[in-house]
Protein backbone atom coordinates (compact mmCIF):
# COMPACT_ATOMS: atom_id res chain seq x y z
CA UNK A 1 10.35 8.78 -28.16
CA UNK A 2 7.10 6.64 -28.29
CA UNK A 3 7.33 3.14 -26.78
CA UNK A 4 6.42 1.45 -30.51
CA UNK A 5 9.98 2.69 -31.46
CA UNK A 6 11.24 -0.03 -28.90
CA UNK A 7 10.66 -3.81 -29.79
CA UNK A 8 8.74 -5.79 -27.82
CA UNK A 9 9.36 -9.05 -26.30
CA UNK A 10 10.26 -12.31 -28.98
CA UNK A 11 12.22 -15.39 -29.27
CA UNK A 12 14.00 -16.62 -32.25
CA UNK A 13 15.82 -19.53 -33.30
CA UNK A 14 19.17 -17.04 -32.74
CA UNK A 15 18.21 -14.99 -29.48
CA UNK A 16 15.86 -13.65 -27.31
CA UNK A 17 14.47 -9.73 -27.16
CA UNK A 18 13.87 -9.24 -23.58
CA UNK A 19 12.40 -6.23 -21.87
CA UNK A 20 13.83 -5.44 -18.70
CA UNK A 21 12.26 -2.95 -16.20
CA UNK A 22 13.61 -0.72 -13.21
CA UNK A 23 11.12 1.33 -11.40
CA UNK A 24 11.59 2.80 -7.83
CA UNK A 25 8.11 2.28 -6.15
CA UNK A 26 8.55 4.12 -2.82
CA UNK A 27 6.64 1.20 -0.87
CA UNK A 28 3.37 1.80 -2.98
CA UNK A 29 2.59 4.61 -0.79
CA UNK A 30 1.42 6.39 -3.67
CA UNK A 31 -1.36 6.07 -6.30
CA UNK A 32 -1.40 2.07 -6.50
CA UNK A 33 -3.87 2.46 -9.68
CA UNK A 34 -1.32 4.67 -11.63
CA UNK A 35 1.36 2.20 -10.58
CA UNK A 36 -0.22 -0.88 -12.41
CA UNK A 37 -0.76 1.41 -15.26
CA UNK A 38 2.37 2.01 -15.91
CA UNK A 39 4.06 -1.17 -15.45
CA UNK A 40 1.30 -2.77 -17.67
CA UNK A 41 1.94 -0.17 -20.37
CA UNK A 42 5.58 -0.95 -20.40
CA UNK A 43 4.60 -4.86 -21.39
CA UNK A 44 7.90 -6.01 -19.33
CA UNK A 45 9.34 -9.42 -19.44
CA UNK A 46 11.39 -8.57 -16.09
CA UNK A 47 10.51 -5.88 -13.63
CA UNK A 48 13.44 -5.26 -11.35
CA UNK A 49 11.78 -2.63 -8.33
CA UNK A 50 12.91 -0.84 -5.63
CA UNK A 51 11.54 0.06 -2.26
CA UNK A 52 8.56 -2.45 -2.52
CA UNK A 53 7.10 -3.27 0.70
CA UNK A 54 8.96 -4.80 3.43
CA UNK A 55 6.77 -4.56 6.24
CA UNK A 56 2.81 -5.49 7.78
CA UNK A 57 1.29 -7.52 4.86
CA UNK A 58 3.97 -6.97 2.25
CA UNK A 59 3.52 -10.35 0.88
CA UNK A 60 -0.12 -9.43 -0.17
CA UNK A 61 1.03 -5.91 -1.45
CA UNK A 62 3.21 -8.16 -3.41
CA UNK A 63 0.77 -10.73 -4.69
CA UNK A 64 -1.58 -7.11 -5.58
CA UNK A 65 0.89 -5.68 -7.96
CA UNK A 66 1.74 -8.62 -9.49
CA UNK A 67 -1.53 -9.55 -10.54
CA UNK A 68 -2.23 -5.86 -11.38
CA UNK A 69 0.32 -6.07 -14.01
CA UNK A 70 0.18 -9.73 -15.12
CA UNK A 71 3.31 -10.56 -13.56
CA UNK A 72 4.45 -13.02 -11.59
CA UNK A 73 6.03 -12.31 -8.00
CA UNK A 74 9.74 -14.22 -8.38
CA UNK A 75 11.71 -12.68 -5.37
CA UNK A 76 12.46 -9.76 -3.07
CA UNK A 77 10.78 -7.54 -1.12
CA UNK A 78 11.36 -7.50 2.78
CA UNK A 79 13.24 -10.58 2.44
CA UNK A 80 15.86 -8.44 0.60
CA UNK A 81 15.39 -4.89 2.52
CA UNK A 82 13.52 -3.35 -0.84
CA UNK A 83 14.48 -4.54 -3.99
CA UNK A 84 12.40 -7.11 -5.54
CA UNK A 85 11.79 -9.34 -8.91
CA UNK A 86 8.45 -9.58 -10.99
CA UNK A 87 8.98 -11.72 -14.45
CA UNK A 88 6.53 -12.71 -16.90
CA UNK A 89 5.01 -16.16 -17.31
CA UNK A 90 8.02 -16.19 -20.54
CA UNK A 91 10.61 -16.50 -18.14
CA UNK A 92 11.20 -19.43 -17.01
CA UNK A 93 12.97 -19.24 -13.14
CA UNK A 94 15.98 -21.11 -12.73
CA UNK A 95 16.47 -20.44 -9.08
CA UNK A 96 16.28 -16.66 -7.27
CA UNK A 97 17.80 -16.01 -3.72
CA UNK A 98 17.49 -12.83 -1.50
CA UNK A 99 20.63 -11.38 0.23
CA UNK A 100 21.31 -8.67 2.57
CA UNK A 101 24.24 -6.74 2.96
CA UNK A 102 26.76 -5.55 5.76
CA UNK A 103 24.47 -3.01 8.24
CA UNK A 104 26.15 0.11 8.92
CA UNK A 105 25.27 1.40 12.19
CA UNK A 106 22.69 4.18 11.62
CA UNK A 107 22.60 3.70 7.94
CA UNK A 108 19.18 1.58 6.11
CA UNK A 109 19.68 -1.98 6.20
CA UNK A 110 20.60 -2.90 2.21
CA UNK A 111 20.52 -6.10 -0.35
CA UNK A 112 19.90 -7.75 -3.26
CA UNK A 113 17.07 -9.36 -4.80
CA UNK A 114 18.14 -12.06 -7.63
CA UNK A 115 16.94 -14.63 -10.21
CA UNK A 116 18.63 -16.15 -12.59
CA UNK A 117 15.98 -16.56 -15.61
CA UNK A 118 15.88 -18.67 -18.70
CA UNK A 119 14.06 -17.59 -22.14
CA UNK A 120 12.97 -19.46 -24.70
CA UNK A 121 13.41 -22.92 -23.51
CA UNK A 122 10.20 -23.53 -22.65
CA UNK A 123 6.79 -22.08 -20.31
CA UNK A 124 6.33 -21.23 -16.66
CA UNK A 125 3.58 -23.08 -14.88
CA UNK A 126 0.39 -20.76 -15.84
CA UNK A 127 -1.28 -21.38 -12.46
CA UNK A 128 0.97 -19.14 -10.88
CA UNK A 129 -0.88 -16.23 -12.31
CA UNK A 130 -3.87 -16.68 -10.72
CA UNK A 131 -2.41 -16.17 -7.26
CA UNK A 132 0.46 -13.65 -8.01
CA UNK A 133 3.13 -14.71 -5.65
CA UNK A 134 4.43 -18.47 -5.47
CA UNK A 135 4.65 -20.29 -1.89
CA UNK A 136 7.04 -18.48 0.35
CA UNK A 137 7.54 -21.38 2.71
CA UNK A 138 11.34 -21.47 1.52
CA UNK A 139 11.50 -17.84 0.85
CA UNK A 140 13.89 -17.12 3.26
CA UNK A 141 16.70 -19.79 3.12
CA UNK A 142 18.52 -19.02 0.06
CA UNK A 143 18.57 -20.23 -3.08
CA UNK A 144 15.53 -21.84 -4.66
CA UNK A 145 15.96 -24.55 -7.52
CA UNK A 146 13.16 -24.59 -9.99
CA UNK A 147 14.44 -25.96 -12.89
CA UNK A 148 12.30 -29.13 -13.30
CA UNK A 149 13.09 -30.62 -17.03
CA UNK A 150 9.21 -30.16 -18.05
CA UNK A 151 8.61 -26.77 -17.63
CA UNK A 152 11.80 -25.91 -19.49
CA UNK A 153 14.76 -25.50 -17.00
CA UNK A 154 17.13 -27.52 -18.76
CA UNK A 155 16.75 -25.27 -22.32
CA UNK A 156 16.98 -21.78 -23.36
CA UNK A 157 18.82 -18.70 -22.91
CA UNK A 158 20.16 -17.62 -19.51
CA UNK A 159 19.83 -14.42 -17.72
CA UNK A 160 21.25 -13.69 -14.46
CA UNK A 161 19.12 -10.78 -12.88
CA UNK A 162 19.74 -8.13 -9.77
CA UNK A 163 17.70 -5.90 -8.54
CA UNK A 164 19.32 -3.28 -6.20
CA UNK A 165 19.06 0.23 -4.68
CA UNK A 166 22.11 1.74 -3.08
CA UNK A 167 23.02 3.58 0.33
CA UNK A 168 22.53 7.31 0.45
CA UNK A 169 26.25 7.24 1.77
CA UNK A 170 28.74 7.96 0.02
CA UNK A 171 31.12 5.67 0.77
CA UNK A 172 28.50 2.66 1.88
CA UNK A 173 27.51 3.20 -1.63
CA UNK A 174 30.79 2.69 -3.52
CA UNK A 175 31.40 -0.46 -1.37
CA UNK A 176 28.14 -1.70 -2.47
CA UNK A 177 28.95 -1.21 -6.07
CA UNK A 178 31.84 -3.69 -5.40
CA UNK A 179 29.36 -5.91 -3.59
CA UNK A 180 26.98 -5.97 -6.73
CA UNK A 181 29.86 -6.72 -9.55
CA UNK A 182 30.92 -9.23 -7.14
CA UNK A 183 27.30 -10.98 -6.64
CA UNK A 184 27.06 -10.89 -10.48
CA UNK A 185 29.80 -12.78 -11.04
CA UNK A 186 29.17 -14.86 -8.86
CA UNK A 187 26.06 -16.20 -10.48
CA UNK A 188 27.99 -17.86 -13.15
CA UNK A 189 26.12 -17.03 -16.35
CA UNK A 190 26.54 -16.13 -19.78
CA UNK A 191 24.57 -13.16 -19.90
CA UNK A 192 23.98 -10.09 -16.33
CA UNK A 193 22.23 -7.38 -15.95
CA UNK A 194 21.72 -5.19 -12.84
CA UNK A 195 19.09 -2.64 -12.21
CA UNK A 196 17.91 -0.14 -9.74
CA UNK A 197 18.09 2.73 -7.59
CA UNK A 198 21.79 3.67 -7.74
CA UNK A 199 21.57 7.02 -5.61
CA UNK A 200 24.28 8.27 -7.43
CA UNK A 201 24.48 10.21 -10.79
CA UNK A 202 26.82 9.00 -14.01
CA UNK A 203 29.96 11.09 -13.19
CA UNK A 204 29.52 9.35 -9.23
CA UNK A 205 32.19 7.24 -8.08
CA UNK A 206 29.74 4.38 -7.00
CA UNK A 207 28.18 4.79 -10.40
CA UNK A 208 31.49 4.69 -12.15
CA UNK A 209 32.28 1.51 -10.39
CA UNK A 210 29.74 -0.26 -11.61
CA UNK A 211 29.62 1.57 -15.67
CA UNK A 212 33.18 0.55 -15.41
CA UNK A 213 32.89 -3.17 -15.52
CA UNK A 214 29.26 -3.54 -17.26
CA UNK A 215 27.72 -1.30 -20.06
CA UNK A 216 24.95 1.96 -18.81
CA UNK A 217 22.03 1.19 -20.75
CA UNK A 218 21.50 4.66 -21.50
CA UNK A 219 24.67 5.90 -21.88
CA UNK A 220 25.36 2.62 -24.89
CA UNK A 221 22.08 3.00 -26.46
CA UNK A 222 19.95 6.08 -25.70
CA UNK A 223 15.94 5.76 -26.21
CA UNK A 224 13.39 7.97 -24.64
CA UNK A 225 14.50 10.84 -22.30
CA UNK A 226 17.19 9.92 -19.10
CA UNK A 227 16.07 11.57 -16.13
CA UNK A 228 14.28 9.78 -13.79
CA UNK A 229 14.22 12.10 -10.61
CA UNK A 230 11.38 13.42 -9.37
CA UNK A 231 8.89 12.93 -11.88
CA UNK A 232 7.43 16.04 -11.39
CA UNK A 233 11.01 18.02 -12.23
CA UNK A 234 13.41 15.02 -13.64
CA UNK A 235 16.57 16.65 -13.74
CA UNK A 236 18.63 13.86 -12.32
CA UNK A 237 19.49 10.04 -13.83
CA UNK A 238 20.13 8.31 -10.42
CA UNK A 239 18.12 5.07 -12.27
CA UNK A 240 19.72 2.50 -14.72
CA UNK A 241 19.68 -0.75 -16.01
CA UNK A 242 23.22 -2.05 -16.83
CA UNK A 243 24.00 -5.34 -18.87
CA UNK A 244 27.44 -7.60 -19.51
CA UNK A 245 29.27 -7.95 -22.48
CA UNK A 246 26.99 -10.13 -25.00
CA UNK A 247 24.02 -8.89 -24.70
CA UNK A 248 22.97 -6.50 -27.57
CA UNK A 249 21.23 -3.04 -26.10
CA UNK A 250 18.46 -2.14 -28.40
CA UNK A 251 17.30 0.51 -26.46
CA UNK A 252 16.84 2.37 -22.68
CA UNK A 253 16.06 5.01 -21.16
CA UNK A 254 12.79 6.82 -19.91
CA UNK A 255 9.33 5.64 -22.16
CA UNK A 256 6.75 7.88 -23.37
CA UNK A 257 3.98 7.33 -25.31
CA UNK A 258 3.37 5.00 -23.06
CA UNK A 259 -0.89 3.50 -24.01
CA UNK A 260 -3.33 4.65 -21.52
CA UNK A 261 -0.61 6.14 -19.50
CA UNK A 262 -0.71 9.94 -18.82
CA UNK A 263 1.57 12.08 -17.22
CA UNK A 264 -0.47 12.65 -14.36
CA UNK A 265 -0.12 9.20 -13.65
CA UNK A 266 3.41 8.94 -14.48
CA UNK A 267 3.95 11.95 -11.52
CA UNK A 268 1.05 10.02 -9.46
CA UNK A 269 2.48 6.32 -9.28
CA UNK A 270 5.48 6.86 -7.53
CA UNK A 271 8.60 9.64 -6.40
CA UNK A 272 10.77 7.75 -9.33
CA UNK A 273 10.20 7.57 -13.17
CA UNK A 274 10.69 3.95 -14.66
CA UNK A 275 13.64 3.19 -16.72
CA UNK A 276 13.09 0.51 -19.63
CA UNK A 277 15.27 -1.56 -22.02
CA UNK A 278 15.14 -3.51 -24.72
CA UNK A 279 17.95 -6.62 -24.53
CA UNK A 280 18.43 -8.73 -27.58
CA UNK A 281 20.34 -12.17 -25.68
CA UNK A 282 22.30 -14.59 -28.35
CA UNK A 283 21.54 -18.02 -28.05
CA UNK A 284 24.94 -19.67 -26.78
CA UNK A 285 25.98 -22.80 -28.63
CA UNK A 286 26.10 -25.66 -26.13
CA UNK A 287 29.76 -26.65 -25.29
C-alpha cells in the first residue's frame, strides 16, 4: 500500500495527526545514505530507533542522522543502551529522560529512551536544526524540563513517547514488558505510545504483555505489509508501534511506495524494515 494512502502530519482545532516512526538501525553500520533516505521518505513527526550508536563519537553519528533527515536529536542513544528519540521541529519537547534497566549478568545492558512531546501548542526553537543535536551538558542526569511558556510548553496536545528494544531472553524480555507498561504510566499523560524492537513475535508472551494493556498498531489498524525481519526475507513482525486508549490509529504497518526510496535501499539501510503509523490525538478539554 503506497505511503499517499496514509495521511500526513496536521493540526486541527480538534486533534493532531501525528506520524510516529520505529526503525531498528543496527548502529548505522550499514549504508548511512540509504538510511536518511528512508527516514526522509517516511516524513515522520517522531522517529523512535533502535540500536543507534552508543559508543566512540556517537553523539556526532547522532547529530549526522538527524540533520540527514531534518530531524531534531531529542534523546537516547548510549545514554539509554540503544534506543533513541528524533522529533520534528512540530513537536514541541516537554521534557525527555534516558533510563537503563536491571543488568543481567551476561545478558546486553537494556533501557529506555523517552520524551514526552506536545503538538500543536506552539513551535520548537528553529536553530536547533542547524546543529542536529541540542547541548548534552545535562544529558545524563534525568529528566530535562523544556517547557518555557514562549515556545509553546504550556499549550497543545500531549504525547508521552518510548522508545525501546527488548532482551533476546526470554524471560529478561517478559520482565521488561512489565518494566515498559510501568514507565508509561508513569509519565502521567493523556495520550502513550511505545515503539521498538520487541524481539518477540505477536503470539510471544513478552509481546502479549504489552498488546494486552495498549493497542498493536498493526494488529488495530493494518496499512502496508507487517513483516519487518530481515529485509531481505521479512517473514517475521518482531517491530511495532503500540498506542493507549484515545488515540485514534489511522494506519501502521510496513510503507511502500515510499518517494525516491527503492528496495535496494530499503535491504541496504539497515538488518530491520521500518514500521510507520499514522496517530490522530484528540485535543483534551482543559479541566
Amino acid at each position: 500500500m503506497p505511503l499517499a494512502d496514509l495521511p500526513g502530519s496536521t493540526t486541527g482545532p480538534d486533534a493532531a495527526v501525528v506520524r510516529v516512526l520505529s526503525y531498528n538501525i543496527r548502529s548505522m553500520r550499514d549504508d548511512r545514505e540509504a538510511l536518511a533516505r528512508v527516514i526522509r521518505a517516511c516524513a515522520p513527526d517522531v522517529v523512535c530507533v533502535q540500536e543507534a550508536p552508543r559508543f566512540f563519537r556517537w553523539r556526532k553519528a547522532a547529530a549526522w542522522l538527524a540533520r540527514e533527515t531534518g530531524l531534531v536529536y531529542t534523546t537516547g542513544g548510549a545514554t539509554a543502551a540503544g534506543p533513541m528519540i528524533l522529533t520534528s521541529l512540530r513537536a514541541h519537547v516537554e521534557r525527555a529522560e534516558d533510563t537503563l534497566l536491571p543488568r543481567v549478568p551476561g545478558l546486553h545492558r537494556r533501557g529506555f529512551a523517552t520524551a514526552v512531546l506536545r503538538f500543536g501548542g506552539g513551535h520548537r526553537d528553529t536553530g536547533l536544526r542547524d546543529t542536529g543535536l541540542r547541548d548534552t551538558g545535562l544529558r545524563d542526569t534525568g529528566l530535562r524540563d523544556t517547557g518555557h511558556p514562549e515556545n509553546g510548553g504550556g499549550n497543545g496536545i500531549r504525547l508521552g513517547v518510548v522508545s525501546c528494544h527488548l532482551s533476546l531472553a526470554e524471560a529478561e524480555r517478559y520482565d521488561q514488558a512489565g518494566m515498559l507498561l510501568d514507565h508509561l504510566a508513569a509519565l502521567d499523560v493523556p495520550y502513550a505510545i511505545a515503539a521498538g524492537d520487541i524481539n518477540d513475535r505477536p503470539d510471544g508472551r513478552a509481546f502479549r504483555r504489552i498488546a494486552g494493556k495498549l493497542r498493536d498498531g498493526w494488529a488495530t489498524e493494518p496499512w502496508g505489509s507487517e513483516a519487518t525481519f530481515t529485509p531481505k526475507d521479512p517473514r517475521q513482525r518482531i517491530d511495532a508501534v503500540f498506542a493507549s486508549e484515545g488515540i485514534e490509529i489511522i494506519g501502521c504497518g510496513v510503507p511502500a511506495g515510499l518517494p525516491g526510496v527503492t528496495d535496494a535501499d530499503l535491504r541496504a539501510a539497515t538488518d530491520h524494515l521500518p514500521v510507520l503509523a499514522a496517530l490522530r490525538l484528540p485535543r483534551v478539554s482543559p479541566v
